[in-house]
N, C-alpha and C. Protein backbone atom coordinates (compact mmCIF):
# COMPACT_ATOMS: atom_id res chain seq x y z
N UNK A 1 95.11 98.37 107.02
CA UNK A 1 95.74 99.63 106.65
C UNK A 1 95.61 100.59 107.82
N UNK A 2 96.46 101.22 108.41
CA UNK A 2 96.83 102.02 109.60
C UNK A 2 97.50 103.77 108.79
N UNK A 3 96.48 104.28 109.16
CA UNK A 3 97.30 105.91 109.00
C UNK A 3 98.47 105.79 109.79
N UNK A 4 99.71 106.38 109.11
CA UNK A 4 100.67 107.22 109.70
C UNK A 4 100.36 108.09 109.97
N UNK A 5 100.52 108.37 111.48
CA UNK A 5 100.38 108.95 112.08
C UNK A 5 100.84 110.79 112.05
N UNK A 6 101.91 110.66 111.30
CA UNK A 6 102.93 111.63 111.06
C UNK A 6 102.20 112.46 109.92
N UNK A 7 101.88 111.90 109.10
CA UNK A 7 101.20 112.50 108.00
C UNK A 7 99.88 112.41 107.64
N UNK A 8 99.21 111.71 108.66
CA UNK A 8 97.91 111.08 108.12
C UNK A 8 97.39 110.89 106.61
N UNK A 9 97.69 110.26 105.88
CA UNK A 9 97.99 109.37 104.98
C UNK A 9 98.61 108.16 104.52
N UNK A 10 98.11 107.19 103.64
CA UNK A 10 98.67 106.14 103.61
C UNK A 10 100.05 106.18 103.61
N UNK A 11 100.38 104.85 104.10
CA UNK A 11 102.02 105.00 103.71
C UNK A 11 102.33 103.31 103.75
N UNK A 12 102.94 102.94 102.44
CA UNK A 12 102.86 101.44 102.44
C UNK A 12 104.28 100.98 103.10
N UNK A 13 105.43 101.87 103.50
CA UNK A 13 106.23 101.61 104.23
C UNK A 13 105.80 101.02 105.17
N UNK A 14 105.52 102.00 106.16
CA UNK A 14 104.44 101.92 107.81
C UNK A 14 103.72 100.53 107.37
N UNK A 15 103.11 100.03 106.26
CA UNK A 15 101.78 98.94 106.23
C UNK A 15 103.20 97.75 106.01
N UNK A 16 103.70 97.72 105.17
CA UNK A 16 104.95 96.84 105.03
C UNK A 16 105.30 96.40 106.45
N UNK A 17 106.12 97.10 107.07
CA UNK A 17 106.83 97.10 108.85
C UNK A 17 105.50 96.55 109.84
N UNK A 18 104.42 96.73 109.44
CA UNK A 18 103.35 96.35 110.67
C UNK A 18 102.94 94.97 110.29
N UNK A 19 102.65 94.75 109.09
CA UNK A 19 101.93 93.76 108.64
C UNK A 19 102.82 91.96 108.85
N UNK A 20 102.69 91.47 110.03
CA UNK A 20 103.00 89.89 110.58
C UNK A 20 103.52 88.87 109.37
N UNK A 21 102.31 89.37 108.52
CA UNK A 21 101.98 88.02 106.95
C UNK A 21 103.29 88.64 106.21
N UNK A 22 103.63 90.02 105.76
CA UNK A 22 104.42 90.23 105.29
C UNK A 22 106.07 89.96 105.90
N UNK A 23 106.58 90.02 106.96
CA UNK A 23 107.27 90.07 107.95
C UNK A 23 108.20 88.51 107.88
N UNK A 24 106.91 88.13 108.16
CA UNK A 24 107.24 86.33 108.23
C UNK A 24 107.64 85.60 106.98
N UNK A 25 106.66 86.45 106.26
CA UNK A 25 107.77 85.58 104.71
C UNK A 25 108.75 86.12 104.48
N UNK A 26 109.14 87.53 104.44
CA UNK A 26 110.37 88.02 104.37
C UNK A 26 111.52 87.71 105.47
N UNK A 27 111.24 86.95 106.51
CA UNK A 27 112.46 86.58 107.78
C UNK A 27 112.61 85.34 107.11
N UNK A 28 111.67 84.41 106.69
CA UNK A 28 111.95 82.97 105.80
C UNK A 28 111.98 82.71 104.49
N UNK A 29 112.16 83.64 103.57
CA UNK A 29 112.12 83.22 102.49
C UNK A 29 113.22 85.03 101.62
N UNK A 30 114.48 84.12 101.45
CA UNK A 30 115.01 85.10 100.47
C UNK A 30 114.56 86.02 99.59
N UNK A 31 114.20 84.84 99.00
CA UNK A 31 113.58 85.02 97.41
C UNK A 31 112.26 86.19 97.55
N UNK A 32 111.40 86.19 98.62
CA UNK A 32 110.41 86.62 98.42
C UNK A 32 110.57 88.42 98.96
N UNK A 33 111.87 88.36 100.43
CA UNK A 33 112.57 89.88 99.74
C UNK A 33 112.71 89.99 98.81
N UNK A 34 113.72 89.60 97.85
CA UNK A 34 114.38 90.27 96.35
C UNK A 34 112.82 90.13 95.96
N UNK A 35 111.72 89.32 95.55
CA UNK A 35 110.51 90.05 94.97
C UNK A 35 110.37 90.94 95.67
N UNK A 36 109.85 91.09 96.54
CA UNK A 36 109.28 92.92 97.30
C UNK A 36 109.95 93.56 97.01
N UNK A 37 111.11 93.59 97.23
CA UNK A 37 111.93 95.03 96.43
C UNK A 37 112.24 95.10 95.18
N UNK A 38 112.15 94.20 94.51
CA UNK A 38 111.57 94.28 92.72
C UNK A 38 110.26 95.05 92.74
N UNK A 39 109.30 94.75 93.25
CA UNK A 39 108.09 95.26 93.02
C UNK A 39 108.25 96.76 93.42
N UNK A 40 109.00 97.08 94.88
CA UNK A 40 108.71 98.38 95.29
C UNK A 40 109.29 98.99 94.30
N UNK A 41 110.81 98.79 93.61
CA UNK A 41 111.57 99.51 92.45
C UNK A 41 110.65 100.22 91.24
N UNK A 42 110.55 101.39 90.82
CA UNK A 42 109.45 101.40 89.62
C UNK A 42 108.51 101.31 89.71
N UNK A 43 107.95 101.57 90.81
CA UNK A 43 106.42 101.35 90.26
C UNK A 43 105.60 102.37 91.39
N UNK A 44 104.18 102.33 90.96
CA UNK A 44 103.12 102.86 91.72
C UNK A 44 102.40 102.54 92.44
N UNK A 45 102.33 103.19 93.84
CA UNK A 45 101.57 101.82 94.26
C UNK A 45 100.27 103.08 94.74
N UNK A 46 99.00 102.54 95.13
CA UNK A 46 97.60 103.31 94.98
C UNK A 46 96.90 102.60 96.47
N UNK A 47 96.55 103.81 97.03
CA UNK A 47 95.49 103.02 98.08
C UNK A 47 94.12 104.21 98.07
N UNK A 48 93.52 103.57 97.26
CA UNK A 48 92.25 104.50 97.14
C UNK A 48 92.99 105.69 96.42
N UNK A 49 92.65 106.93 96.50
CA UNK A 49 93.48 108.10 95.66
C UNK A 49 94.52 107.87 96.08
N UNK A 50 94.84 108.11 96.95
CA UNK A 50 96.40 108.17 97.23
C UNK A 50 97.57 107.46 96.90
N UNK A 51 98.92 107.88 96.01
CA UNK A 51 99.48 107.89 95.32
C UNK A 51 100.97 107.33 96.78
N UNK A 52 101.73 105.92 96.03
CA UNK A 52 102.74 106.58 97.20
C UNK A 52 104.00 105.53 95.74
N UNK A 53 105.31 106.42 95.91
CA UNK A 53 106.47 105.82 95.66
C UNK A 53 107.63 105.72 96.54
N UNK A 54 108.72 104.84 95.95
CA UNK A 54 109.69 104.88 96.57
C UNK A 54 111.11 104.91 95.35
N UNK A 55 112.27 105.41 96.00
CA UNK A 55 113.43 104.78 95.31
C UNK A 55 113.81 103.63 95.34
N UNK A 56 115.05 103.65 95.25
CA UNK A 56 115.53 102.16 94.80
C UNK A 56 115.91 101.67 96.23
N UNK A 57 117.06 102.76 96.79
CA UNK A 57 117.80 102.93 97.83
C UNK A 57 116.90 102.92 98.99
N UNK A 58 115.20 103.29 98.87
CA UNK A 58 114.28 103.27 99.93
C UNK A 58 113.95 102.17 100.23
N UNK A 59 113.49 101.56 98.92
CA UNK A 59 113.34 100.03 98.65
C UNK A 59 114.06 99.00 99.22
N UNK A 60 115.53 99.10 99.08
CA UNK A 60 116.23 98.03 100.12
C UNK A 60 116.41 98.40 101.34
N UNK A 61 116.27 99.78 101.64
CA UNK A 61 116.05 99.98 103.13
C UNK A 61 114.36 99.32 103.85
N UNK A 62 113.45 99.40 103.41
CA UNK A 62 112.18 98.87 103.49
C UNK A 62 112.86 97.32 103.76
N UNK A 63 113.20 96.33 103.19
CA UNK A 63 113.40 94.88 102.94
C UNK A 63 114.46 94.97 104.39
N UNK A 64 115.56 95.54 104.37
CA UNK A 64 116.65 95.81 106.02
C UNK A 64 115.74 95.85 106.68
N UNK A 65 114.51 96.88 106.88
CA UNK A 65 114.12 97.18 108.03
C UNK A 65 113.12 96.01 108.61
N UNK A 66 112.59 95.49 107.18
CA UNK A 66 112.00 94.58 107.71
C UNK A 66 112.53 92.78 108.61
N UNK A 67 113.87 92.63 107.65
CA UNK A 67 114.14 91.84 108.40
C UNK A 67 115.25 91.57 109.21
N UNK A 68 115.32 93.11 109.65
CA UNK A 68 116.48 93.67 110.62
C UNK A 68 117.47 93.30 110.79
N UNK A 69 118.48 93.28 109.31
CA UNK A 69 119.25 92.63 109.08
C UNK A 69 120.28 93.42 107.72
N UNK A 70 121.07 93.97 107.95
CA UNK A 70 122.03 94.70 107.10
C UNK A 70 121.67 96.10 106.51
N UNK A 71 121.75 96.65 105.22
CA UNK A 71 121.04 97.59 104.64
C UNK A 71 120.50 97.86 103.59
N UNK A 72 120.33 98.91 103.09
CA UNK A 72 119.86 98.84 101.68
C UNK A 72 120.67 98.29 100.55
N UNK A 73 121.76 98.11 100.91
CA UNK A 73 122.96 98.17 99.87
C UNK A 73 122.63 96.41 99.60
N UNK A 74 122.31 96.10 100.62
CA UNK A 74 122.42 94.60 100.23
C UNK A 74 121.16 94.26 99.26
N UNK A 75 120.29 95.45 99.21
CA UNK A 75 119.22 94.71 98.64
C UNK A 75 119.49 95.63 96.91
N UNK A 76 120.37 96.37 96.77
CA UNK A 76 120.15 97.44 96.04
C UNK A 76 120.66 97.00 94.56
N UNK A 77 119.80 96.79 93.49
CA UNK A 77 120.27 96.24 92.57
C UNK A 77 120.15 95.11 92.82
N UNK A 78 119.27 94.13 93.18
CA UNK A 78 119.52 92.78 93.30
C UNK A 78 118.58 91.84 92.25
N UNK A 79 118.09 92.90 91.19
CA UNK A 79 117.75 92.26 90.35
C UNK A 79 116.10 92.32 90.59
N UNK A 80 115.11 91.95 89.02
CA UNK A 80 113.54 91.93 89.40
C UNK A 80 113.36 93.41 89.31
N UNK A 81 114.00 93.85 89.31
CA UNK A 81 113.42 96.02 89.58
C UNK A 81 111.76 96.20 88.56
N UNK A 82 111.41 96.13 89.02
CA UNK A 82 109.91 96.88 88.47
C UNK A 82 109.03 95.81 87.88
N UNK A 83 109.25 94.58 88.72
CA UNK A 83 108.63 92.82 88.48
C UNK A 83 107.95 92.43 89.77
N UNK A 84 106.07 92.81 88.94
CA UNK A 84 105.89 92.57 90.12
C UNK A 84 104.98 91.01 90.27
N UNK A 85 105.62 90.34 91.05
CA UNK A 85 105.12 88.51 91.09
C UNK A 85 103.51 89.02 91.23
N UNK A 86 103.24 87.62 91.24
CA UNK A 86 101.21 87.15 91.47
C UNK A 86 101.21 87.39 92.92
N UNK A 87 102.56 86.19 93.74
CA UNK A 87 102.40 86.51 95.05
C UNK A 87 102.43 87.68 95.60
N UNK A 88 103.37 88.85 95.13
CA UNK A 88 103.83 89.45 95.94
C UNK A 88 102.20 91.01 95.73
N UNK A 89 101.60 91.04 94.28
CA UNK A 89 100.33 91.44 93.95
C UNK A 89 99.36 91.03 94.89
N UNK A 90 99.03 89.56 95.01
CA UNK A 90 98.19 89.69 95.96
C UNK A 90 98.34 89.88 97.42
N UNK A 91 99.62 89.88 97.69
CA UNK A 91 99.77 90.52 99.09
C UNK A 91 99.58 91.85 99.89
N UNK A 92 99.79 92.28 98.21
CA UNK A 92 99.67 93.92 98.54
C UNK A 92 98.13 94.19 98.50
N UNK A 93 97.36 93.35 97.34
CA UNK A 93 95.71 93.56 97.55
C UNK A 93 95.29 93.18 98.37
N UNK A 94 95.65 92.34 99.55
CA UNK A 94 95.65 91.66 100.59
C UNK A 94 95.69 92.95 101.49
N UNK A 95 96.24 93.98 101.43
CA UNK A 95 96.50 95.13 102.23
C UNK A 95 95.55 95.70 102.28
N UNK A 96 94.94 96.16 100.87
CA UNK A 96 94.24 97.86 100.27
C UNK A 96 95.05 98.33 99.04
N UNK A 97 96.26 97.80 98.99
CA UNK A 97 97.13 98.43 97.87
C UNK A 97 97.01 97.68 96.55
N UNK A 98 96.96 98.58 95.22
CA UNK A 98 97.29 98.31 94.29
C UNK A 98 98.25 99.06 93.51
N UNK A 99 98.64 97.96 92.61
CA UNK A 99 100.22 98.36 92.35
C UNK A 99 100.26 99.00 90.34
N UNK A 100 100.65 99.89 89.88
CA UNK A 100 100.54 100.48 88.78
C UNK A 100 102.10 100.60 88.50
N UNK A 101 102.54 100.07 86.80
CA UNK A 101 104.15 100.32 86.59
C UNK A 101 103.78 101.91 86.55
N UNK A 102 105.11 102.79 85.88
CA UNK A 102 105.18 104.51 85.69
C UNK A 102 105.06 103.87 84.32
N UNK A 103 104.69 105.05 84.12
CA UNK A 103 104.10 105.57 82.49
C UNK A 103 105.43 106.59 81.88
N UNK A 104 106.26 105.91 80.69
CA UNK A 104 107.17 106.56 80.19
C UNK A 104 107.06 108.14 79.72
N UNK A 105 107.77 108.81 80.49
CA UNK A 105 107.32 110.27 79.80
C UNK A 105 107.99 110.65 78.64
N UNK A 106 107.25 111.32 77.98
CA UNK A 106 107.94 111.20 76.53
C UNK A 106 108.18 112.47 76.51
N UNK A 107 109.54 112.69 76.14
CA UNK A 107 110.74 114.37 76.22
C UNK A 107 110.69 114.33 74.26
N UNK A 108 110.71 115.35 74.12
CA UNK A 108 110.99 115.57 72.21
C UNK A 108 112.44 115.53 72.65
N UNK A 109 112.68 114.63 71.26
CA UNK A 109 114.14 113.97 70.97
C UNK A 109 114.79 115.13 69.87
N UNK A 110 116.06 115.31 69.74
CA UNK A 110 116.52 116.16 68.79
C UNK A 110 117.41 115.18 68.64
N UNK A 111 117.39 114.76 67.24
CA UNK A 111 118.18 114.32 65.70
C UNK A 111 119.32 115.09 65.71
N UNK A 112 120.66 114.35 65.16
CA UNK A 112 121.46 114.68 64.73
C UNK A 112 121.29 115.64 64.03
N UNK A 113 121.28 115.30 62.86
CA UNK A 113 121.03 116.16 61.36
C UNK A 113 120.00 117.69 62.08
N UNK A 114 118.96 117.40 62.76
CA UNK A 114 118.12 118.30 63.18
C UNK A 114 119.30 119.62 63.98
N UNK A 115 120.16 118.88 65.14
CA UNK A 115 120.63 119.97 65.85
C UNK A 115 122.07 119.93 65.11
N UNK A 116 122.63 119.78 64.15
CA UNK A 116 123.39 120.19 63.39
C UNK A 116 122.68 121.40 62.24
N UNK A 117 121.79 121.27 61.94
CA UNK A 117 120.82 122.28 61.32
C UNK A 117 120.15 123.61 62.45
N UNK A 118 120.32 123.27 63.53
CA UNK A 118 119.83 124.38 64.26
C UNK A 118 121.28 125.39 64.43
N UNK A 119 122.54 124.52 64.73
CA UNK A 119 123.79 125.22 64.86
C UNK A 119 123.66 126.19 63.61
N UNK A 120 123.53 125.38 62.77
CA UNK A 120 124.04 126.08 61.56
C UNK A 120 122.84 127.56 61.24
N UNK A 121 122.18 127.83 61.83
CA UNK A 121 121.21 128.95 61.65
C UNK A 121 121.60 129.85 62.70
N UNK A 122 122.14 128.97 63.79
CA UNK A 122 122.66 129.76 64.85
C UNK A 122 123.82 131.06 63.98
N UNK A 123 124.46 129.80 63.81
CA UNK A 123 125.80 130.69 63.22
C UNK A 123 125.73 132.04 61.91
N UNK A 124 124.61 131.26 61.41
CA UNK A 124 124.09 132.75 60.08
C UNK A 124 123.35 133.83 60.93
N UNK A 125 122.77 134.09 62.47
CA UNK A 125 122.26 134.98 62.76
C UNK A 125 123.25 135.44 63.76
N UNK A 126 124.33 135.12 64.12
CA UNK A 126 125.36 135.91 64.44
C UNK A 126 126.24 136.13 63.52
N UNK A 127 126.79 137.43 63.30
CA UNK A 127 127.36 137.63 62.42
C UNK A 127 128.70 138.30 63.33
N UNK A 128 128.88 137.86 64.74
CA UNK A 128 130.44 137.81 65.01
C UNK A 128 131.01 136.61 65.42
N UNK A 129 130.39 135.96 64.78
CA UNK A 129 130.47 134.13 64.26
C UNK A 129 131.79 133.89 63.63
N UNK A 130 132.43 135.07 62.93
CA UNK A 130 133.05 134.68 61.66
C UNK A 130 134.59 135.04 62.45
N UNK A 131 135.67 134.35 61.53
CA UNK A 131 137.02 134.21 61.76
C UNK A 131 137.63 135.46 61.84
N UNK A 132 138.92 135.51 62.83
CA UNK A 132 139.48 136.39 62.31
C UNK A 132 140.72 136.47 62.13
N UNK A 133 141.26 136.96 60.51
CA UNK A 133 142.58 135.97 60.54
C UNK A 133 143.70 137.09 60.46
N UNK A 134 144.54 136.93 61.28
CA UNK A 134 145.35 137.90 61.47
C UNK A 134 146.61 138.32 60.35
N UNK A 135 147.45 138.81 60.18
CA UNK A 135 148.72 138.80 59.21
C UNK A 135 149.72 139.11 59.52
């Protein structure tokens, strides 16, 4: 694990691009891009406190850069998004990194019936709510 320099903090991009072991399976083995960028998609990855994510669109740029070869687009959507293999787990513990899915945040939902019932209170506390019908 190597500080970036730029930020001094981890950065599993920077550890991705340096790391030989990672490099070499990704120049020979398809399959084992589309895992890495499944894994990077969704998820958390941890090196000691430090917290790092990516997008989707970062994600297949990471997999391009590594095997210097097209762009993100090719990797984008290619399936696996937030699947992360045994291999591709212990490669990353192999680093310093461990990998955590996101935790669904939960938003309060409003019900039909509920915001049809809120309109309707709306409309009884305005009282220039009402029609006006001409003759």
């Amino acid at each position: 694990m190597d500080l970036n320099d730029s930020f001094n903090k981890p950065d599993l991009e920077y550890d991705l691009l340096n790391n030989e072991r990672i490099v070499a399976k990704c120049l020979y083995g398809p399959l084992y891009c589309r895992d890495l960028y499944g894994a990077l998609c969704n998820n958390r990855f941890f090196y000691g406190d430090s917290e790092w994510t990516c997008s989707w669109r970062m994600a297949g740029g990471i997999i391009a850069d590594i095997i210097k070869n097209g762009t993100y687009m090719d990797w984008y959507c290619s399936g696996n998004e937030s699947v992360v293999t045994d291999e591709i787990r212990l490669d990353l513990m192999m680093m310093g990194w461990t990998v955590k899915p996101y935790e669904p945040r939960l938003k309060p939902r409003i019900y039909r019936n509920e915001w049809k019932w809120k309109r309707k209170l709306q409309k009884r506390r305005n009282p220039l709510n009402k029609r006006l019908i001409l003759l």
